[in-house]
PDB file of N, CA and C in Angstrom:
ATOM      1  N   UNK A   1       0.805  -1.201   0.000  1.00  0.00           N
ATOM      2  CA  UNK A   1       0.000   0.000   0.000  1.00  0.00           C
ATOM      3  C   UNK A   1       0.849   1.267   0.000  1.00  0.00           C
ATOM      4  N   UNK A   2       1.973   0.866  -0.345  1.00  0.00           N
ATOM      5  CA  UNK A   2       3.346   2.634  -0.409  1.00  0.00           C
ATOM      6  C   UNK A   2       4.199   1.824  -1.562  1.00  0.00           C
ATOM      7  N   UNK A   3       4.876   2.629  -1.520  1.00  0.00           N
ATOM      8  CA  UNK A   3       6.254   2.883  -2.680  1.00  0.00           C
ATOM      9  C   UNK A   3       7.295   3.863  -2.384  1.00  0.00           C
ATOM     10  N   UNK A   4       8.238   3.332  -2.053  1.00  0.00           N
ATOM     11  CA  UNK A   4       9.360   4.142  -1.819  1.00  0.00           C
ATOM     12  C   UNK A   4      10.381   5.355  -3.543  1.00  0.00           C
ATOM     13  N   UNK A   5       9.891   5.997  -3.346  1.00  0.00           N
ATOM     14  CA  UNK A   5      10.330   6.568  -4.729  1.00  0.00           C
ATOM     15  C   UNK A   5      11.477   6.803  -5.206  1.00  0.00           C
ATOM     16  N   UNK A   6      12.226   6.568  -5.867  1.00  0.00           N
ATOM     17  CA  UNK A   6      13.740   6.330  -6.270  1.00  0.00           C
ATOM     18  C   UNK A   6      14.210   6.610  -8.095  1.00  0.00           C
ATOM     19  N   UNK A   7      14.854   7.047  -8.209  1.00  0.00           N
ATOM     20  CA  UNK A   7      15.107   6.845  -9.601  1.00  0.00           C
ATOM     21  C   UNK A   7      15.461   8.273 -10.102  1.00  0.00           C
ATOM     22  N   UNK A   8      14.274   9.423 -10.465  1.00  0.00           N
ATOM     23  CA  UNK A   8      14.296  10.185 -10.920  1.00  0.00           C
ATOM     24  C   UNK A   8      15.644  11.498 -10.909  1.00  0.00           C
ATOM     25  N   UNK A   9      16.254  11.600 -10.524  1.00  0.00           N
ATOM     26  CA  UNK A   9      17.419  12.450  -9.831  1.00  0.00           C
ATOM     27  C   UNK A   9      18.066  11.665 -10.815  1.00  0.00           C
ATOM     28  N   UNK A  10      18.767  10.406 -10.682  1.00  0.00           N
ATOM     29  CA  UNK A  10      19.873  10.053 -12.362  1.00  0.00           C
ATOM     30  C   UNK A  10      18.886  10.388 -13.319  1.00  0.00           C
ATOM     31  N   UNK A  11      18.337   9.990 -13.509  1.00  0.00           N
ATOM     32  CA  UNK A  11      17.466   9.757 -14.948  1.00  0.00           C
ATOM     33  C   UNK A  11      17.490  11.723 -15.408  1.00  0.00           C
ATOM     34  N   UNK A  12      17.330  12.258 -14.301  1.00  0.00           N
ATOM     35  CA  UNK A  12      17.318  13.633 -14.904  1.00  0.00           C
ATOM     36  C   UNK A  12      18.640  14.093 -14.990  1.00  0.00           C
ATOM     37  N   UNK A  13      19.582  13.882 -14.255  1.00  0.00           N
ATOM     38  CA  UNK A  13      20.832  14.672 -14.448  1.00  0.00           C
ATOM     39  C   UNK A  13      21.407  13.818 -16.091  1.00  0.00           C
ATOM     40  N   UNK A  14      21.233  12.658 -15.918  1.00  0.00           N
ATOM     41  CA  UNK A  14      21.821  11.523 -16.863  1.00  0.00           C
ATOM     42  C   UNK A  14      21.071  12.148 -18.485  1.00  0.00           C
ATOM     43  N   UNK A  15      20.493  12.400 -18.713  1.00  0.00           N
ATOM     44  CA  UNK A  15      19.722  12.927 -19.396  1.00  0.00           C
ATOM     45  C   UNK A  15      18.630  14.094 -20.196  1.00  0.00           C
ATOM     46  N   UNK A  16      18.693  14.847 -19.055  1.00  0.00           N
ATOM     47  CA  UNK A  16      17.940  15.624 -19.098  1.00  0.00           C
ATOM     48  C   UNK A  16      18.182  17.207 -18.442  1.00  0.00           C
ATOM     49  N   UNK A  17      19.526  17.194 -18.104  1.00  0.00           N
ATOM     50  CA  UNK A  17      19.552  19.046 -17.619  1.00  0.00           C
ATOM     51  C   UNK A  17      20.942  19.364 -18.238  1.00  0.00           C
ATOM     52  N   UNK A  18      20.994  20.479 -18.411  1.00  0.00           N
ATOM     53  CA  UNK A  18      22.061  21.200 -19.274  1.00  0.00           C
ATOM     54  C   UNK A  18      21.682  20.984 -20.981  1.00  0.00           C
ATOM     55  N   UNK A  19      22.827  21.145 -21.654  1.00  0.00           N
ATOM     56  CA  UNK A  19      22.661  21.534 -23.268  1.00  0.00           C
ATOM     57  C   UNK A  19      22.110  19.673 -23.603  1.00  0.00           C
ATOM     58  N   UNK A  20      21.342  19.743 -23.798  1.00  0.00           N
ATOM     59  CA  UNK A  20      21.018  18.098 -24.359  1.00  0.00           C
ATOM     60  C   UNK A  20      20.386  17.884 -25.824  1.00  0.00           C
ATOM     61  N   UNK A  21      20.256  19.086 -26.105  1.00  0.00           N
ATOM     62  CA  UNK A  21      19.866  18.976 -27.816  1.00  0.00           C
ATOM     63  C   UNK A  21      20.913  19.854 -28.285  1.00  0.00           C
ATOM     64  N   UNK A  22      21.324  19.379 -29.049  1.00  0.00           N
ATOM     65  CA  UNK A  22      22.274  19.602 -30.413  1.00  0.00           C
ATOM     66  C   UNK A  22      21.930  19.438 -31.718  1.00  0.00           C
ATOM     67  N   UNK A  23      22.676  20.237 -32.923  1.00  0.00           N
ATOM     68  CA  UNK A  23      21.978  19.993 -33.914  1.00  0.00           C
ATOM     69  C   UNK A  23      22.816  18.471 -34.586  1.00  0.00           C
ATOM     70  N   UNK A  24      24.144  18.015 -33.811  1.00  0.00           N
ATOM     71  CA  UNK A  24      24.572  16.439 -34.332  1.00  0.00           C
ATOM     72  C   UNK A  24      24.033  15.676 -33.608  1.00  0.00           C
ATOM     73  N   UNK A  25      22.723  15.677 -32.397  1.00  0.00           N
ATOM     74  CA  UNK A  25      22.378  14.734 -32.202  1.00  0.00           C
ATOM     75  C   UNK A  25      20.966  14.605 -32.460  1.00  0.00           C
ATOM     76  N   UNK A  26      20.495  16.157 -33.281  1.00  0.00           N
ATOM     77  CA  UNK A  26      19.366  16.217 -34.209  1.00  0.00           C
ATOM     78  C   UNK A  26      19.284  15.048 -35.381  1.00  0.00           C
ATOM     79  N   UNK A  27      21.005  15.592 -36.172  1.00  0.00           N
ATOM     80  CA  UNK A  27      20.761  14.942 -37.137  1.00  0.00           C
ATOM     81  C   UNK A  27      21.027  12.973 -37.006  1.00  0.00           C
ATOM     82  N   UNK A  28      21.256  12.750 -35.921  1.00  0.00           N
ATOM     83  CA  UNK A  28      21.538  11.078 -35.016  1.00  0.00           C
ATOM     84  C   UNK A  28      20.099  10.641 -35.438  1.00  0.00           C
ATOM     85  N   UNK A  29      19.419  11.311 -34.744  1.00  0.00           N
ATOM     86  CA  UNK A  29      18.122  10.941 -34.320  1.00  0.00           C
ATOM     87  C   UNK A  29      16.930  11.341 -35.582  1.00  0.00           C
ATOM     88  N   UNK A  30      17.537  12.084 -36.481  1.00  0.00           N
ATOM     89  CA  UNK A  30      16.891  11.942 -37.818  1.00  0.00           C
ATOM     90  C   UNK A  30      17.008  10.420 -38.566  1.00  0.00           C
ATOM     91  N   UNK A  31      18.649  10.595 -38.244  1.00  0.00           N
ATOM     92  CA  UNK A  31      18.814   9.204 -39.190  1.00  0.00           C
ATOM     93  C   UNK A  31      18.154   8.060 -38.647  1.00  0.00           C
ATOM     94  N   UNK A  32      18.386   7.605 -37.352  1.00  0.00           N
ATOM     95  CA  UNK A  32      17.644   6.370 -36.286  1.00  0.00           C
ATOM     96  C   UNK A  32      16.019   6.496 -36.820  1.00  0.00           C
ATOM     97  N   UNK A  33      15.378   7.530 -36.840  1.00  0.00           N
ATOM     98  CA  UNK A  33      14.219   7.614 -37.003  1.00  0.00           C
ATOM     99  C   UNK A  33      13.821   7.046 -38.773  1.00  0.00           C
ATOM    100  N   UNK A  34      14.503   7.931 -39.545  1.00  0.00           N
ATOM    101  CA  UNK A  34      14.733   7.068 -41.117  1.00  0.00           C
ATOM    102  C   UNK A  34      14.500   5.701 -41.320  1.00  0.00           C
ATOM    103  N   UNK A  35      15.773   5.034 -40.299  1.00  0.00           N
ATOM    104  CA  UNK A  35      16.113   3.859 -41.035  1.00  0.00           C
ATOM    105  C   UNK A  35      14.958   2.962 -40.162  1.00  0.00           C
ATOM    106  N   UNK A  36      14.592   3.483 -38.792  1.00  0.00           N
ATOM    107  CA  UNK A  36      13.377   2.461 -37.916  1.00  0.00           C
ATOM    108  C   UNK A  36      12.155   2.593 -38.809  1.00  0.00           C
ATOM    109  N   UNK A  37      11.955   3.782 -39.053  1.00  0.00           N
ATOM    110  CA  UNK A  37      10.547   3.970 -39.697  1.00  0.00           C
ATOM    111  C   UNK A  37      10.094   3.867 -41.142  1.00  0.00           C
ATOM    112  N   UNK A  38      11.534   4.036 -41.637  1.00  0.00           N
ATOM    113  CA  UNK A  38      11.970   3.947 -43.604  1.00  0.00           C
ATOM    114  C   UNK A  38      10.788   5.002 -43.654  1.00  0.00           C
ATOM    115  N   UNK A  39      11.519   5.921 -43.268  1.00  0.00           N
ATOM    116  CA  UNK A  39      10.548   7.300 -43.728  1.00  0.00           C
ATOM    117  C   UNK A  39      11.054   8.186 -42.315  1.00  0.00           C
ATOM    118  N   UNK A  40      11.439   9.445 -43.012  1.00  0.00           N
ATOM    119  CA  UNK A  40      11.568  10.785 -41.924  1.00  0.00           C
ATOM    120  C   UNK A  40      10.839  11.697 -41.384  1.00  0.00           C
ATOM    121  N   UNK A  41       9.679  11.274 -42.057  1.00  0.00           N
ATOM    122  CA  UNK A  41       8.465  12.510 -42.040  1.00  0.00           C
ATOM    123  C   UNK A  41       8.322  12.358 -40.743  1.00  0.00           C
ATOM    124  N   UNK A  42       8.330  11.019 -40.032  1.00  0.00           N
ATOM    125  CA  UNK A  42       8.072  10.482 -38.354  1.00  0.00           C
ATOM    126  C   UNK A  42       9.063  12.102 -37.481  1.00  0.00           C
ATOM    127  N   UNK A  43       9.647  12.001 -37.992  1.00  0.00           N
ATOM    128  CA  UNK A  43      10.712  12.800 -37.055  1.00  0.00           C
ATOM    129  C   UNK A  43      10.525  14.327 -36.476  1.00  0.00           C
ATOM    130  N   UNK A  44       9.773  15.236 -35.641  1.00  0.00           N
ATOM    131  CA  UNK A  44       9.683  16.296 -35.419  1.00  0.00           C
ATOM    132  C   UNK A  44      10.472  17.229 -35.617  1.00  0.00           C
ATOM    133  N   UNK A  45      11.913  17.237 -36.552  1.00  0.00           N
ATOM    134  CA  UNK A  45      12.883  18.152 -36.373  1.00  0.00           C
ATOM    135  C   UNK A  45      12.702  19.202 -36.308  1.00  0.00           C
ATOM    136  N   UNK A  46      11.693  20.308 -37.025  1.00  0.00           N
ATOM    137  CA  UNK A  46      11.557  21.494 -36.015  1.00  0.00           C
ATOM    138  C   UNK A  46      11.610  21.747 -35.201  1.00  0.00           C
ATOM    139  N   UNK A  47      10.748  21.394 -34.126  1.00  0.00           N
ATOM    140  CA  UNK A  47      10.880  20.814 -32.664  1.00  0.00           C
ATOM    141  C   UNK A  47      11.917  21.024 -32.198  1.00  0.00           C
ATOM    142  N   UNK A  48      12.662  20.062 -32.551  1.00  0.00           N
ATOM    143  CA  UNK A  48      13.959  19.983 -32.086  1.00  0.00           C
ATOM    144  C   UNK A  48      15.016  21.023 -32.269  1.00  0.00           C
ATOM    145  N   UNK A  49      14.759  21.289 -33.395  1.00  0.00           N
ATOM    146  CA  UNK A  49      15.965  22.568 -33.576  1.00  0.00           C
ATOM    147  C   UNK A  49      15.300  24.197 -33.190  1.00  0.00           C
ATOM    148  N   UNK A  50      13.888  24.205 -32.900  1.00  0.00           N
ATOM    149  CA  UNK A  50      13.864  25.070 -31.833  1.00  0.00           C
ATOM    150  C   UNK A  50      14.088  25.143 -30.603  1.00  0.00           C
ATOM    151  N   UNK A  51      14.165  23.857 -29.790  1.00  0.00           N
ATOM    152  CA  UNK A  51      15.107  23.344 -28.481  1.00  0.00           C
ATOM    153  C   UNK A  51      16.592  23.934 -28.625  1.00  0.00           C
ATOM    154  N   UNK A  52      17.247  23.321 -29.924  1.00  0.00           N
ATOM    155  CA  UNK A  52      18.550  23.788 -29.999  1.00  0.00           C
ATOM    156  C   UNK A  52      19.234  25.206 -29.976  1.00  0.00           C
ATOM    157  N   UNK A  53      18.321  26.059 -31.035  1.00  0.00           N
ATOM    158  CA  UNK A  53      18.449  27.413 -31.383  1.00  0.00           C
ATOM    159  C   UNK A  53      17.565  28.935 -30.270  1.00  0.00           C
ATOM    160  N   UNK A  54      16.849  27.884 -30.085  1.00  0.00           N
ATOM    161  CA  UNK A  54      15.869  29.360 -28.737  1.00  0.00           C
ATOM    162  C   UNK A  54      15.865  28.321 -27.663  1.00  0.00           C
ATOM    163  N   UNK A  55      16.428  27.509 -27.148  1.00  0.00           N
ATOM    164  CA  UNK A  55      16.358  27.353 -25.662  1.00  0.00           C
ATOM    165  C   UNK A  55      17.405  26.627 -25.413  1.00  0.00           C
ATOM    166  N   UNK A  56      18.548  26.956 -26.180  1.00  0.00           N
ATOM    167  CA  UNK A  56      20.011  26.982 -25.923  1.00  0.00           C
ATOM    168  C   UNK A  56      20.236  25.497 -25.863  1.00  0.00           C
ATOM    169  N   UNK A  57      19.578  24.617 -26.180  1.00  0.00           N
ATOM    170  CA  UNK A  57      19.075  23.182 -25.981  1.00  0.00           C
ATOM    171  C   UNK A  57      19.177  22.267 -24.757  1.00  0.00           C
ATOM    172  N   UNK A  58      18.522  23.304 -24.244  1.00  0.00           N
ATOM    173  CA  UNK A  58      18.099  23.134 -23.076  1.00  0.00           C
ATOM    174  C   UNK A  58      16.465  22.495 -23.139  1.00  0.00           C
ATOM    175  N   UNK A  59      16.180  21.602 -22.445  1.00  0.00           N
ATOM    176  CA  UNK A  59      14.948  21.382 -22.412  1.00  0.00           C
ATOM    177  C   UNK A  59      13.647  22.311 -21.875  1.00  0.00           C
ATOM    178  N   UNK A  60      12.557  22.448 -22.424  1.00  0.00           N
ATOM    179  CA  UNK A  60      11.634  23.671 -21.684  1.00  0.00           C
ATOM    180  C   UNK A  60      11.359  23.159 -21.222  1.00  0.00           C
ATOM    181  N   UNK A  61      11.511  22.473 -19.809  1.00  0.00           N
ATOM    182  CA  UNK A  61      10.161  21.797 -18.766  1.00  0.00           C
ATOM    183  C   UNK A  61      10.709  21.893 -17.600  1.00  0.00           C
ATOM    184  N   UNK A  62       9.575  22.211 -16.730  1.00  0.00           N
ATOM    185  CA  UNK A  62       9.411  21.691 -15.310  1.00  0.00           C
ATOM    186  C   UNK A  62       9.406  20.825 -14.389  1.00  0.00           C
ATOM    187  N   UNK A  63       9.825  20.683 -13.952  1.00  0.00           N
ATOM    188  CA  UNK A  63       9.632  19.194 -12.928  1.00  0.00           C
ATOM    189  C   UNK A  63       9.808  19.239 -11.251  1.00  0.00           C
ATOM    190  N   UNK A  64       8.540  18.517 -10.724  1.00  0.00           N
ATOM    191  CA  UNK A  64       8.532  18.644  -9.287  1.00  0.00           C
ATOM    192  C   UNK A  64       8.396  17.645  -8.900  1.00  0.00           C
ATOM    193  N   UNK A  65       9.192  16.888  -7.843  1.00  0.00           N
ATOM    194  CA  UNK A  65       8.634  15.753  -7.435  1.00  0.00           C
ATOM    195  C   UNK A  65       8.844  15.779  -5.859  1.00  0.00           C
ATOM    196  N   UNK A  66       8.180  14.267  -5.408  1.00  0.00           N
ATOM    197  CA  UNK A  66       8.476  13.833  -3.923  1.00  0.00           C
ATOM    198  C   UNK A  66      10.252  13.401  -3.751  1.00  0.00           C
ATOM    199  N   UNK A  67      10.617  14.142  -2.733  1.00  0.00           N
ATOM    200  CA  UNK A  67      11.987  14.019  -2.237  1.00  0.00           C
ATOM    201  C   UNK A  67      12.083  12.309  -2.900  1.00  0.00           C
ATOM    202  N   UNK A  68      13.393  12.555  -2.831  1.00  0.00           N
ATOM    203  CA  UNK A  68      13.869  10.596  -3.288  1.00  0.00           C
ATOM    204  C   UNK A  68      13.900   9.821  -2.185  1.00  0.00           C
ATOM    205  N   UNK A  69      13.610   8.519  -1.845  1.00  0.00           N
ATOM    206  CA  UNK A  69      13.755   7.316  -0.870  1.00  0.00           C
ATOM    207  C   UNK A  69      12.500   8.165   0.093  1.00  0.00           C
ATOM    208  N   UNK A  70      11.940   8.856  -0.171  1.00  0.00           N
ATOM    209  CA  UNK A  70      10.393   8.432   0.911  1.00  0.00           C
ATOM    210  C   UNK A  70       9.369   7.770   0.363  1.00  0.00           C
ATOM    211  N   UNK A  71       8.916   6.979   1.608  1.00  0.00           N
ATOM    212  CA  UNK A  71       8.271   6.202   1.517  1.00  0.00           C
ATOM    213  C   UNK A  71       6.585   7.014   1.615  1.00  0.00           C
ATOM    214  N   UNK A  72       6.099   6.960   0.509  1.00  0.00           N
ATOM    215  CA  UNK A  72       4.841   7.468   0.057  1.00  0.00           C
ATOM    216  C   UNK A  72       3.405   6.464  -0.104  1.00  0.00           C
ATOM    217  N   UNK A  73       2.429   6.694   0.151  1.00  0.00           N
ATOM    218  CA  UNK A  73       1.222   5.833  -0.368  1.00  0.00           C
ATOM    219  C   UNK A  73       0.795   5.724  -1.631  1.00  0.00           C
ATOM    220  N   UNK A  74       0.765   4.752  -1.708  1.00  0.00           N
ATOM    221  CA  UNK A  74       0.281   4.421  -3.368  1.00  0.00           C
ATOM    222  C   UNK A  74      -0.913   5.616  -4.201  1.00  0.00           C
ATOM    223  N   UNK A  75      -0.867   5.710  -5.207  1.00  0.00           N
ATOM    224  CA  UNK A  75      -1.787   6.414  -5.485  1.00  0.00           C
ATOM    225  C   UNK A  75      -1.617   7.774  -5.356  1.00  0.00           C
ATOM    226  N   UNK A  76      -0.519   8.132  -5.004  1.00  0.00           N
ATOM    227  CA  UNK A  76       0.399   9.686  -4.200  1.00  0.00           C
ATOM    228  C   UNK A  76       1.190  10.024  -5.556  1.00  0.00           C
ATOM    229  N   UNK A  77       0.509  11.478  -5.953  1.00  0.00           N
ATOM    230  CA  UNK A  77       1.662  12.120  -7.225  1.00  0.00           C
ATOM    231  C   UNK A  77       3.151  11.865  -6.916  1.00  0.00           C
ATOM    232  N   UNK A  78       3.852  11.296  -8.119  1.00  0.00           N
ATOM    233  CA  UNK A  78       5.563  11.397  -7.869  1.00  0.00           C
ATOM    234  C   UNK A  78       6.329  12.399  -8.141  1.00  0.00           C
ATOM    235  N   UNK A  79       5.562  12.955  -9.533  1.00  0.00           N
ATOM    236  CA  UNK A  79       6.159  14.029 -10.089  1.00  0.00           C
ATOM    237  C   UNK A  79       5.247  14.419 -11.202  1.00  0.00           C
ATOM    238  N   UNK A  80       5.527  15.912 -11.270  1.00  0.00           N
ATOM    239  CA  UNK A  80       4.937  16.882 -12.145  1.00  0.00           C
ATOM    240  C   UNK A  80       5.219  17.291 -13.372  1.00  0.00           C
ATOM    241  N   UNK A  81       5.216  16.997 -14.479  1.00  0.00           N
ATOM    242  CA  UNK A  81       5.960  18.377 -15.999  1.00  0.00           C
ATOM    243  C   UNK A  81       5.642  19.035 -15.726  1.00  0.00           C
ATOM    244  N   UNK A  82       5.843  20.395 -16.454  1.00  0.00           N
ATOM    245  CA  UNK A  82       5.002  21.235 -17.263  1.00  0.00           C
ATOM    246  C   UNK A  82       5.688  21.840 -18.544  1.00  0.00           C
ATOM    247  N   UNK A  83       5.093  22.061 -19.268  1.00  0.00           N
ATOM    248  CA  UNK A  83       5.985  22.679 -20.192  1.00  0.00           C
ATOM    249  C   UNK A  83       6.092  24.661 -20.414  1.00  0.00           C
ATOM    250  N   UNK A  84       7.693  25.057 -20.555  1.00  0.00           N
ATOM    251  CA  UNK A  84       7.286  26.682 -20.289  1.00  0.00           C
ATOM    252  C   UNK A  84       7.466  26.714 -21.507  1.00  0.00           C
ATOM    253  N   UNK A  85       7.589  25.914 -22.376  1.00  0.00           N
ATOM    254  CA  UNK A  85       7.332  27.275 -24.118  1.00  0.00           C
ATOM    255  C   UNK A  85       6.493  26.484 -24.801  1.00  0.00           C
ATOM    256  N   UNK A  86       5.275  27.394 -24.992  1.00  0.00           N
ATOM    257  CA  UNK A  86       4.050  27.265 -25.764  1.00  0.00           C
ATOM    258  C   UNK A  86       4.490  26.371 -27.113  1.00  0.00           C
ATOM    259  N   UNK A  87       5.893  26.750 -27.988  1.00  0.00           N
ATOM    260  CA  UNK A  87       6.316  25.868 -29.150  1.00  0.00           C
ATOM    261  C   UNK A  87       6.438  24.517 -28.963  1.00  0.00           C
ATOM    262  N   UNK A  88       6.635  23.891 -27.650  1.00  0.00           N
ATOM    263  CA  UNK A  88       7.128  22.648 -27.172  1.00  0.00           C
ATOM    264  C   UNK A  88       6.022  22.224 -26.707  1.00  0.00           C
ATOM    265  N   UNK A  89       5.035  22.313 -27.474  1.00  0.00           N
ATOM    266  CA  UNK A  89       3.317  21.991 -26.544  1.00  0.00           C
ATOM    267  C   UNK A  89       3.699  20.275 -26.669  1.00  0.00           C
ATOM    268  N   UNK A  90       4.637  19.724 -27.523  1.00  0.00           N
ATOM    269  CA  UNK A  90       4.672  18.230 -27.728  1.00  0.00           C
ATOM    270  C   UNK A  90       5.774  17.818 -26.641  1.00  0.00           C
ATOM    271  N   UNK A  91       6.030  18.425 -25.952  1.00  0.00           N
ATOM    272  CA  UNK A  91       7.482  17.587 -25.732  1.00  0.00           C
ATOM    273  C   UNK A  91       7.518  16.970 -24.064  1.00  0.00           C
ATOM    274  N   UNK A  92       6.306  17.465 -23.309  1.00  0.00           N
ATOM    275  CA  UNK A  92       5.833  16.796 -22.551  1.00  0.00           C
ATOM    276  C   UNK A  92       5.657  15.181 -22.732  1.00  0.00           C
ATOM    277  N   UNK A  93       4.743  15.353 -23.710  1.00  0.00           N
ATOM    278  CA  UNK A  93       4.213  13.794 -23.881  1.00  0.00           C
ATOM    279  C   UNK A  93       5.586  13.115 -24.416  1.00  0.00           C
ATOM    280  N   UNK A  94       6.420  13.303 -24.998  1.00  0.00           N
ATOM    281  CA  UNK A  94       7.561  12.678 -25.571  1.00  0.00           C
ATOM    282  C   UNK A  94       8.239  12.803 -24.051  1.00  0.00           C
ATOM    283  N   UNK A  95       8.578  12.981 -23.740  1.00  0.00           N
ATOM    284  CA  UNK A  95       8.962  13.054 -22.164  1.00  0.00           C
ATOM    285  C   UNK A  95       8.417  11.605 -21.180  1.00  0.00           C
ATOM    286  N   UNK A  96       7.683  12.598 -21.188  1.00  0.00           N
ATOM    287  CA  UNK A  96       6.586  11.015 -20.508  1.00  0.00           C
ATOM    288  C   UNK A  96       6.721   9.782 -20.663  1.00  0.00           C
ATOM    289  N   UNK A  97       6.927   9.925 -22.210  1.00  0.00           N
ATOM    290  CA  UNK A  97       7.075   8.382 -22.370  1.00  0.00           C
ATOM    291  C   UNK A  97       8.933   7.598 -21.827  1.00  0.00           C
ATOM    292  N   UNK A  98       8.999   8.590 -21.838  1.00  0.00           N
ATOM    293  CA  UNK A  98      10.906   8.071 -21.461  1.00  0.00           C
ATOM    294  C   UNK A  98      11.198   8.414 -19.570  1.00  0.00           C
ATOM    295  N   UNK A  99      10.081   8.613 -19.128  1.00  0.00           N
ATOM    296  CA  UNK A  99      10.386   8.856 -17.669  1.00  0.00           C
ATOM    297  C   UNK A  99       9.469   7.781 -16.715  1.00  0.00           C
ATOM    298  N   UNK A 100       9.040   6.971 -17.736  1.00  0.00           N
ATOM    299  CA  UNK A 100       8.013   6.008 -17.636  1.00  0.00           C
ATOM    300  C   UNK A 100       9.179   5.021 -16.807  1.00  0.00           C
ATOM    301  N   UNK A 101       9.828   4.636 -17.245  1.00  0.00           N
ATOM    302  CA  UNK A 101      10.899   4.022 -16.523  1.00  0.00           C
ATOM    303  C   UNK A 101      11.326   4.036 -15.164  1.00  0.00           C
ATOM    304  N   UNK A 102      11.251   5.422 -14.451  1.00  0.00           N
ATOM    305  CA  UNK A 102      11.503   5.758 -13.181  1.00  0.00           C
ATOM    306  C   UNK A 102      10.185   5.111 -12.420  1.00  0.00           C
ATOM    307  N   UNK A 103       9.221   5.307 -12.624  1.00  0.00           N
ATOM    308  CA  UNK A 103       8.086   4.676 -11.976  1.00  0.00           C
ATOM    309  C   UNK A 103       7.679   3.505 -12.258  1.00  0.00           C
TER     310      UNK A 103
END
């Protein structure tokens, strides 16, 4: 009936704070997307290279969570997004899906 919460703190430093979009790991992740999907259209690169070019590629989001190693009740928020630039209305949900892991 709890869960001790753990994880999130690597997963964000490991990944997710400071310059983390680039435009060579734009074009990485163009190609990965190409050759998985045999087609690029899949790929948001705008997106992305407005991460790179107006938010220093830095990620726009928020995040709040419960301190790490407390022990919480089930059913108890872990953590919060939000997103601060209206252009990145997608990048929550792309988020989400890769932080899915911590919980």
């Amino acid at each position: 009936d709890s869960v001790c919460f753990f994880g999130l703190q690597y997963f964000l430093k490991r990944y997710m704070v400071g310059e983390v979009v680039t435009q060579e790991k734009i074009e990485e992740a163009a190609e990965l997307y190409a050759a998985h999907f045999s087609d690029d259209k899949m790929f948001f690169r705008e997106g992305w290279e407005h991460i790179a070019k107006n938010c220093g590629g830095k990620l726009p989001v928020e995040i709040k969570c419960v301190p790490e190693g407390m022990v919480i009740p089930n059913k108890t928020v872990l953590f919060t997004m939000v997103n601060t630039d209206p252009k990145c209305y997608w990048l929550t949900n792309f988020l989400e899906t890769l932080l899915v892991q911590v919980w």
